[in-house]
Structure formats: structure tokens, C-alpha cells
N, C-alpha and C. Protein backbone atom coordinates (compact mmCIF):
# COMPACT_ATOMS: atom_id res chain seq x y z
N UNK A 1 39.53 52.34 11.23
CA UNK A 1 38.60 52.44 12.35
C UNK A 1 39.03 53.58 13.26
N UNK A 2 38.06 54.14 13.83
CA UNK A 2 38.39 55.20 14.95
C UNK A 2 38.55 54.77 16.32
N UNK A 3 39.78 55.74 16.92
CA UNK A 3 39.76 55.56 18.55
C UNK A 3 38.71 55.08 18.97
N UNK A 4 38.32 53.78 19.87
CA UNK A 4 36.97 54.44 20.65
C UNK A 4 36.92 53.88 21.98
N UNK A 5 38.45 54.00 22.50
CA UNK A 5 38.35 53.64 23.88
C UNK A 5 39.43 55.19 24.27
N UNK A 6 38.85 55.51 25.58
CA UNK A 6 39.53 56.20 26.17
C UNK A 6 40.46 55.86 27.26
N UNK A 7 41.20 57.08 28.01
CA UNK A 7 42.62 57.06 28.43
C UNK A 7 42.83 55.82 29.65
N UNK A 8 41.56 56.26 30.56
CA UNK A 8 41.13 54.99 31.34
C UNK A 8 41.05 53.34 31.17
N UNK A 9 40.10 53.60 30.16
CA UNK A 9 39.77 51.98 29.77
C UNK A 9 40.78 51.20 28.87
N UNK A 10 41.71 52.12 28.30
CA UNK A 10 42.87 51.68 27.65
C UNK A 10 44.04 50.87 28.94
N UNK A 11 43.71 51.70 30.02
CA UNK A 11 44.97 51.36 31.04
C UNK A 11 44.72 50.34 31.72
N UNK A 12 43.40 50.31 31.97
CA UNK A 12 42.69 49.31 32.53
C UNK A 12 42.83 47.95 31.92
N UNK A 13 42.51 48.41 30.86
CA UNK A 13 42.90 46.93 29.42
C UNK A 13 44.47 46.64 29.53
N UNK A 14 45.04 47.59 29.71
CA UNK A 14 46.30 46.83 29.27
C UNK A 14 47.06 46.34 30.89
N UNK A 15 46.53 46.73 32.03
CA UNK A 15 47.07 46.05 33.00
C UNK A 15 46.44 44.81 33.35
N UNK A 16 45.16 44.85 33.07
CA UNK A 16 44.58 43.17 33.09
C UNK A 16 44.88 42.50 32.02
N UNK A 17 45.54 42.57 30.64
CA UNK A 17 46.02 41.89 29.70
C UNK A 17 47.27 41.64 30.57
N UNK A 18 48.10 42.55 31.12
CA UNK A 18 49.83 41.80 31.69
C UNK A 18 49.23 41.27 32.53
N UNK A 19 48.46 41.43 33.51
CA UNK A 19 48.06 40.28 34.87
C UNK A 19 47.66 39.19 34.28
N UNK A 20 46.69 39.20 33.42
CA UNK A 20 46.86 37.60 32.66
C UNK A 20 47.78 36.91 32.26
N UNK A 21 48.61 37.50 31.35
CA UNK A 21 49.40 36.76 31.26
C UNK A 21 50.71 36.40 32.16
N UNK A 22 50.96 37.25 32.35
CA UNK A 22 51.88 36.89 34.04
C UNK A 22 51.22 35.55 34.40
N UNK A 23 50.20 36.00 34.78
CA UNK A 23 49.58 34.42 35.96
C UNK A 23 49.38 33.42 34.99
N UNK A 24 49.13 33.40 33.45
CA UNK A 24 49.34 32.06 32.62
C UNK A 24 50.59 31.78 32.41
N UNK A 25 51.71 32.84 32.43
CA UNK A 25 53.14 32.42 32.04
C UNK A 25 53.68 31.64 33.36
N UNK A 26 53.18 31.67 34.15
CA UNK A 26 53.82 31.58 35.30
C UNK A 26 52.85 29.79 36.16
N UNK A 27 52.24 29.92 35.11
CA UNK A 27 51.14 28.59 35.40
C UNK A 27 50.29 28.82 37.15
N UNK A 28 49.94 29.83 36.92
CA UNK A 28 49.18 30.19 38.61
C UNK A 28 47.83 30.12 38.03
N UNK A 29 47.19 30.35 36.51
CA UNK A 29 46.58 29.74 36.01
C UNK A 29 46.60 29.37 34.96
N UNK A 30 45.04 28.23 34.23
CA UNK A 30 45.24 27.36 33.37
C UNK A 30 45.64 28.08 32.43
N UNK A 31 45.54 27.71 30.98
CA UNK A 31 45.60 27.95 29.25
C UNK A 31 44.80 29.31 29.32
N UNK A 32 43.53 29.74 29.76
CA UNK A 32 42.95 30.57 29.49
C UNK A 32 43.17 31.92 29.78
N UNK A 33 44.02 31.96 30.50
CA UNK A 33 44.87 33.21 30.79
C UNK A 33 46.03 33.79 30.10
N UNK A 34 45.76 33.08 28.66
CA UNK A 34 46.52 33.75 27.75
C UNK A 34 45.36 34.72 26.87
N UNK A 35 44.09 34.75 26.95
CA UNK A 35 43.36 35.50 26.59
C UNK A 35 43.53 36.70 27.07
N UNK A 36 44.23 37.44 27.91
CA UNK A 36 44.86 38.30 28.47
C UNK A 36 45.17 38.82 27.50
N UNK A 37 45.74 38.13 25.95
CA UNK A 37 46.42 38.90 24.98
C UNK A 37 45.34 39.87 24.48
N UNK A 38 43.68 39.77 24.70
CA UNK A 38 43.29 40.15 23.48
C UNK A 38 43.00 41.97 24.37
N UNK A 39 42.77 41.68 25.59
CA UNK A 39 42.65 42.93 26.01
C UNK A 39 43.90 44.01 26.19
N UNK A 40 44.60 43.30 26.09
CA UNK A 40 46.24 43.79 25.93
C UNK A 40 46.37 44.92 24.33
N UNK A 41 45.79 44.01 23.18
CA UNK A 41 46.02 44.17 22.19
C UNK A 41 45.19 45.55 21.77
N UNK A 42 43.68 45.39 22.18
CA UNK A 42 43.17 46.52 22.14
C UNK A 42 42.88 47.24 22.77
N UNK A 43 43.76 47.52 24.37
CA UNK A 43 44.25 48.82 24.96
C UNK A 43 45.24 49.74 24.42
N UNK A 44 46.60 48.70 24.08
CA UNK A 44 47.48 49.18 23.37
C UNK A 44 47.08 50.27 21.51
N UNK A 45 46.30 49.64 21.15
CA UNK A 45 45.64 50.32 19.58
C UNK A 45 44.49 51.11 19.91
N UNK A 46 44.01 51.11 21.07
CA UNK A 46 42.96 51.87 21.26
C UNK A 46 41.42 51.57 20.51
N UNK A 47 41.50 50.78 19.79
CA UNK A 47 40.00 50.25 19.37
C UNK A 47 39.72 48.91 19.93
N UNK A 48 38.23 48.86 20.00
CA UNK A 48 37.77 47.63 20.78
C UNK A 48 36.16 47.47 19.62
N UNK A 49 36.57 46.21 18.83
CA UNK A 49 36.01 45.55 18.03
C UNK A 49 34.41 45.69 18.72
N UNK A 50 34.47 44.90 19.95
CA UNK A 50 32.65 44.72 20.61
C UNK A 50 32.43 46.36 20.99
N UNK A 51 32.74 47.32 20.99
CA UNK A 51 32.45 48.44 21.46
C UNK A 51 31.77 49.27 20.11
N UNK A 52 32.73 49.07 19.21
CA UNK A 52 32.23 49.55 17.42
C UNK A 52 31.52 48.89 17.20
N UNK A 53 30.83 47.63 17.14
CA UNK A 53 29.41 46.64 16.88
C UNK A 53 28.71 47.34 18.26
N UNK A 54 28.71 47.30 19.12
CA UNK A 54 27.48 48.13 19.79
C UNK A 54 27.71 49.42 19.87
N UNK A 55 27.70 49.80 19.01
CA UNK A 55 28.61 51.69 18.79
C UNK A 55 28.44 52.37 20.14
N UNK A 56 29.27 51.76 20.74
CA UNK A 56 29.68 52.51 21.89
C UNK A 56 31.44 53.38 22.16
N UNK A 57 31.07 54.08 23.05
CA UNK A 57 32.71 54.73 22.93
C UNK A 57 33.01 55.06 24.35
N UNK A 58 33.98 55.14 24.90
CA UNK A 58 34.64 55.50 26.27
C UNK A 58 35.66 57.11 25.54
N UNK A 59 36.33 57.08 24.70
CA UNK A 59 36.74 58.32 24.15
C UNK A 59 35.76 59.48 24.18
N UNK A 60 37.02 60.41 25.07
CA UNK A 60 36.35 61.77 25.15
C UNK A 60 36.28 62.82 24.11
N UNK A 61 36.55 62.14 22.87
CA UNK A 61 37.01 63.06 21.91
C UNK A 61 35.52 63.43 21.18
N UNK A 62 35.25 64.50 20.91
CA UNK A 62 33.71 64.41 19.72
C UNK A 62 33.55 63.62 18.46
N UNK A 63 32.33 63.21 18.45
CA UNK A 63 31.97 62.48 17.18
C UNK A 63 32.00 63.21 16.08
């Protein structure tokens, strides 16, 4: 699969993936704040599964 998040939305993803989980590790909130992992996961790899099904892209790179 190709990049298709850019430099922004990658950083963005991956600091609201650690704020989630921080605040679930830390029980400030419930269970569901381990979903934190998934935006974590695809800031860090740079692809975002719902973005390629609605072929969308935040990457500044050319098609």
C-alpha cells in the first residue's frame, strides 16, 4: 500500500494515540481509550486503511 497520510496528520495521529493511551493506562478513562492504539499505529506506518477505501490522501507527494 502507499503513503497516504501526510507529515501533519501523521503527528496528529500519533499524539492522540499516546494521549489515549496515557489516560486508559492511567484509568482517567474507561477500556475505550485503548483504541488510541489504532491511530497510533497508522500515524506511525503512515497508511490509513479508511482513507484508501475513500481514496483519499493528506500526502503531499504526487499521484
Amino acid at each position: 500500500m502507499k503513503v497516504n497520510e501526510g507529515t501533519i496528520d501523521r503527528a496528529v495521529r500519533v499524539i492522540a494515540g499516546l494521549v489515549l493511551i496515557g489516560l486508559a493506562a492511567t484509568h482517567t478513562v474507561g477500556a475505550w481509550g485503548w483504541i488510541g492504539v489504532l491511530p497510533l499505529v497508522t500515524g506511525l506506518v503512515g497508511i490509513c486503511p479508511a482513507y484508501a477505501m475513500l481514496g483519499m490522501s493528506t500526502c503531499p507527494m504526487k499521484k
